[in-house]
Protein backbone atom coordinates (compact mmCIF):
# COMPACT_ATOMS: atom_id res chain seq x y z
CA UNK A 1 -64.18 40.15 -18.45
CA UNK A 2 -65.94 36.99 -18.76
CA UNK A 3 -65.01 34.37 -16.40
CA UNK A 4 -64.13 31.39 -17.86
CA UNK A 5 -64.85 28.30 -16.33
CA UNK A 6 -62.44 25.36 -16.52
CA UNK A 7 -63.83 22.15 -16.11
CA UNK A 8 -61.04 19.18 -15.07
CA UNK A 9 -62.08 16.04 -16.08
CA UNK A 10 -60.70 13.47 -13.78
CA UNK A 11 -58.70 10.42 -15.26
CA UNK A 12 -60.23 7.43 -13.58
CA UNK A 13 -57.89 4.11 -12.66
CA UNK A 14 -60.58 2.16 -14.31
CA UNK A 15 -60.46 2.82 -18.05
CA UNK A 16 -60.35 0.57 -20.36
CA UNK A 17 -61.09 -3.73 -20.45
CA UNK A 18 -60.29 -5.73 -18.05
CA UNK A 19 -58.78 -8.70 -18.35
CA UNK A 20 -61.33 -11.11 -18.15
CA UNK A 21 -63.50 -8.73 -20.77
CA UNK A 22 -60.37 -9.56 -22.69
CA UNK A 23 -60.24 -12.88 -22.41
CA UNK A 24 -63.83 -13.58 -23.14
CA UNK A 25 -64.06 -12.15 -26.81
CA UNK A 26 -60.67 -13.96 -27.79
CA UNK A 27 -62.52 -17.00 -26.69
CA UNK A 28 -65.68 -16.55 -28.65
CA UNK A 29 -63.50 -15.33 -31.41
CA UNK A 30 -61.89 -18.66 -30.81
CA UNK A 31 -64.92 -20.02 -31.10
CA UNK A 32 -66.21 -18.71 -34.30
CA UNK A 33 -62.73 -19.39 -35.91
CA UNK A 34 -63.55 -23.19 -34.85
CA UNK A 35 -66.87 -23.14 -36.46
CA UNK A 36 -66.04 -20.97 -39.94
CA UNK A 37 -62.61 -22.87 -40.54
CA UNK A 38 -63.74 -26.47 -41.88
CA UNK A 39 -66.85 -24.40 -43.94
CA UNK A 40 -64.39 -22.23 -45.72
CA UNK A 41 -61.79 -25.16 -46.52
CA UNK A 42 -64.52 -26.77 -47.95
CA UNK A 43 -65.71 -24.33 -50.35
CA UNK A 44 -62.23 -23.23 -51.17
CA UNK A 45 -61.90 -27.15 -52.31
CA UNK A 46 -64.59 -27.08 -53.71
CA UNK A 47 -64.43 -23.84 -55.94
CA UNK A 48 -60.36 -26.05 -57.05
CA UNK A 49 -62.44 -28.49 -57.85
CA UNK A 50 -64.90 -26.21 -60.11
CA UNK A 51 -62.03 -24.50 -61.74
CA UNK A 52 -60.17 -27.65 -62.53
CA UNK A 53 -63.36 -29.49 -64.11
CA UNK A 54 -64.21 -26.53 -65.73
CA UNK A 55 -60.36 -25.88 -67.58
CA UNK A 56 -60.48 -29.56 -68.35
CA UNK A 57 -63.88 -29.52 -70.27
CA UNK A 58 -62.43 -26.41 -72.10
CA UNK A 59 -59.31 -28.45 -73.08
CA UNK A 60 -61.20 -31.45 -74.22
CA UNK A 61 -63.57 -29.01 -76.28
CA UNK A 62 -60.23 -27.06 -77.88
CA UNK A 63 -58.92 -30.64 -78.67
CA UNK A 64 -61.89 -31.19 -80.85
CA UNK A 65 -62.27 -28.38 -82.39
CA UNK A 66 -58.82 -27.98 -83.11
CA UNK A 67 -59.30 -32.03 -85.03
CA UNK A 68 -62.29 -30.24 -87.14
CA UNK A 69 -60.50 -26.79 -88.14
CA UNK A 70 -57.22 -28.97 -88.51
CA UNK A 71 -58.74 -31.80 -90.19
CA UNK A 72 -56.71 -34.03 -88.31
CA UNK A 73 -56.39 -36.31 -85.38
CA UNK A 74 -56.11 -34.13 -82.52
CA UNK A 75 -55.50 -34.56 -78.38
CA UNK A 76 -56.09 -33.57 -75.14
CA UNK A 77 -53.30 -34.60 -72.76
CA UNK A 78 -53.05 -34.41 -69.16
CA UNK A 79 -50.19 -35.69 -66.92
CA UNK A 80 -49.35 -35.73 -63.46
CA UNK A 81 -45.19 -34.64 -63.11
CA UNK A 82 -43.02 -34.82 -60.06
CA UNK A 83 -41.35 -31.34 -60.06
CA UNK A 84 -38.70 -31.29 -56.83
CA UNK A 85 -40.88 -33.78 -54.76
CA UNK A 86 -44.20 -31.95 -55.75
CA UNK A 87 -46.91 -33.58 -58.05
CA UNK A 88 -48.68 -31.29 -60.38
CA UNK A 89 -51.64 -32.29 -63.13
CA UNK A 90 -51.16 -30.92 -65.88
CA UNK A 91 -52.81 -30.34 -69.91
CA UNK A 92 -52.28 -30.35 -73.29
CA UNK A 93 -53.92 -29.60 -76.38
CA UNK A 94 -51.82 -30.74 -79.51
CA UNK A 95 -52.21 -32.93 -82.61
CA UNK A 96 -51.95 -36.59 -82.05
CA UNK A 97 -49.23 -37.73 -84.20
CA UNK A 98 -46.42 -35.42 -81.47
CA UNK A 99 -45.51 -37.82 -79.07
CA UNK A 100 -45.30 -36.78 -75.76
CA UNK A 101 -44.57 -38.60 -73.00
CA UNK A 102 -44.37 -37.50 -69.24
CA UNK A 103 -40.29 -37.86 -68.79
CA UNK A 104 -40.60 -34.77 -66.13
CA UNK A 105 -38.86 -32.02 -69.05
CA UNK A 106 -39.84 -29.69 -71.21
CA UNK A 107 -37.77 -31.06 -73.86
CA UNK A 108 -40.79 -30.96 -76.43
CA UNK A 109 -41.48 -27.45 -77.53
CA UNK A 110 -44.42 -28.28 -79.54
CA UNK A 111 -46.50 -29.26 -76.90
CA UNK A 112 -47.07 -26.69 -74.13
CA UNK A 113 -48.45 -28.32 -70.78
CA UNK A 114 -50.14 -25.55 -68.85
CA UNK A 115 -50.90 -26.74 -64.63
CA UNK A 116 -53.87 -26.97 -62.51
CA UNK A 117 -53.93 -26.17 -59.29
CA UNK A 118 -51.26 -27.92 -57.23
CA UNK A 119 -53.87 -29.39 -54.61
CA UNK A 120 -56.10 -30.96 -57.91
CA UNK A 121 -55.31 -34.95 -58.42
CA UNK A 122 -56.47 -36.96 -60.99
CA UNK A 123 -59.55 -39.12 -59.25
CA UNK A 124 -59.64 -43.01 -58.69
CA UNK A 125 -62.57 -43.49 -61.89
CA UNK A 126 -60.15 -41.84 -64.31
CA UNK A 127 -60.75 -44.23 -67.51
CA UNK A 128 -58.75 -41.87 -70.25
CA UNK A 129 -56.41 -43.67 -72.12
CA UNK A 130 -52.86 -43.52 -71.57
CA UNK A 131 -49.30 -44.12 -73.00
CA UNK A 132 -46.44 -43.41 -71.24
CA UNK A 133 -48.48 -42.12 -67.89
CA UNK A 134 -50.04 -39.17 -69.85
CA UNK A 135 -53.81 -39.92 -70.38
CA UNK A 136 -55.11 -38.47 -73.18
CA UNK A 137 -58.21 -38.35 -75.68
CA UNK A 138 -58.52 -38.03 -79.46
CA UNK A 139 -60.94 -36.37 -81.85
CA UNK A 140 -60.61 -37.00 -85.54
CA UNK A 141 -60.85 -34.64 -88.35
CA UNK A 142 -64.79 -34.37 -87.48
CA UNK A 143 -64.49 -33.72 -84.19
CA UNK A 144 -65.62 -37.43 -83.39
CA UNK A 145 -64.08 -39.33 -80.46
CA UNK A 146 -61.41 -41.37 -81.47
CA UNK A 147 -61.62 -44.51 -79.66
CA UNK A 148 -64.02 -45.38 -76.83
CA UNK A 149 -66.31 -43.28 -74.23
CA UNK A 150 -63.72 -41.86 -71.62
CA UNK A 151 -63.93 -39.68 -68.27
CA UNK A 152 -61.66 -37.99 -66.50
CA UNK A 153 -62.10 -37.13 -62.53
CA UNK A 154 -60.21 -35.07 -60.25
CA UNK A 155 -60.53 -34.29 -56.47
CA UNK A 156 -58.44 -32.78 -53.83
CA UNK A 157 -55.71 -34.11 -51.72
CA UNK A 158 -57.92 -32.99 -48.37
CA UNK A 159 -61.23 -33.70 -49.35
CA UNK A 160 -64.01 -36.73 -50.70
CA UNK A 161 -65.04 -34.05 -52.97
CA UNK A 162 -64.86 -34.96 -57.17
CA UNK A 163 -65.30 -32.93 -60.25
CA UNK A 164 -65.99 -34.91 -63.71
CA UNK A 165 -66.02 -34.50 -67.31
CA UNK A 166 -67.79 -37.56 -69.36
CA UNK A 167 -66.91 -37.56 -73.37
CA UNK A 168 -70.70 -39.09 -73.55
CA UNK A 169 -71.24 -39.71 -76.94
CA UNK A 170 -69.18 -40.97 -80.01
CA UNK A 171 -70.02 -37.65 -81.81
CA UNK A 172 -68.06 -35.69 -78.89
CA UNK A 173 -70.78 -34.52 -77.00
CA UNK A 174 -69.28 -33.59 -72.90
CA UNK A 175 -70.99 -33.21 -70.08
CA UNK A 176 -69.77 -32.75 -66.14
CA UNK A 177 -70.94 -34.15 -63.18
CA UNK A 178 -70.14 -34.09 -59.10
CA UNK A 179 -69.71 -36.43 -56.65
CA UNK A 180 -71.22 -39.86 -56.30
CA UNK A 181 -72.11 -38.86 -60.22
CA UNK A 182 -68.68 -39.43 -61.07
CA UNK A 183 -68.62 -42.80 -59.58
């Protein structure tokens, strides 16, 4: 027979992390955390902010071509409502001559307001018309502004970031700018 040989391997006292090993990588994780939190906040506002400027130049653009296929005076709406204590902005697309108005229902089934993101806030350099507390802008049955050169600006409740869409021209013509641009 073939002796087999057994080896015991002995279970030592000392395995495993101590507690100051322990202690150490929380504390640089710690660390880190500290350092990475305020970066991502930021770019999470800031990606809001992107989405929000982005879905309102895509309204305003639907507006007008809505007032050319239409051949009518058409709108882009946006509100902000108070739903239980929380504001949201919201938008519109819809022809002119409905009336809305932003008495906190949905009593008006021909216009359907769709919402941004609850953080986004209509900015201080807003200059959209507005009736009723629902700013708004109008294309006519060419697709031409209706009225005078607006902007709309939004930013975050947390942050001096802003996001802006300038109707630039009479013909319609939109363009979006950042930051101290939007001032």
């Amino acid at each position: 027979m073939k002796n087999k040989i057994i080896f015991k391997t002995q279970i030592s006292s000392n395995t495993g992390f101590t507690l100051i090993e322990i202690l150490i990588v929380v504390f640089i994780l710690g660390v880190l955390a500290a350092i990475a939190g305020p970066t991502w906040l930021e770019f999470v506002n800031a990606r809001r902010l992107n989405i929000a400027q982005d879905q309102i130049y895509q309204t305003i653009r639907t507006a007008q071509n809505r007032a050319k296929q239409e051949r009518q005076i058409w709108q882009a709406s946006f509100r902000e409502r108070n739903r239980n204590g929380v504001i949201n902005l919201e938008w519109a697309v819809h022809p002119a001559d409905i009336d809305v108005d932003n008495d906190n229902n949905d009593s008006n089934d021909l216009v359907s307001w769709n919402s941004f993101d609850p953080n986004i806030r209509f900015g201080t350099v807003t200059s959209l018309q507005s009736k009723n507390n629902v700013r708004f802008i109008q294309f006519n049955h060419k697709g031409h502004v209706n009225g005078l050169l607006r902007r709309i600006t939004v930013s975050t409740e947390n942050s001096n970031m802003k996001r802006c869409v300038f109707v630039s021209t009479l013909l319609g013509a939109l363009r979006t700018a950042k930051d101290a641009s939007c001032s």
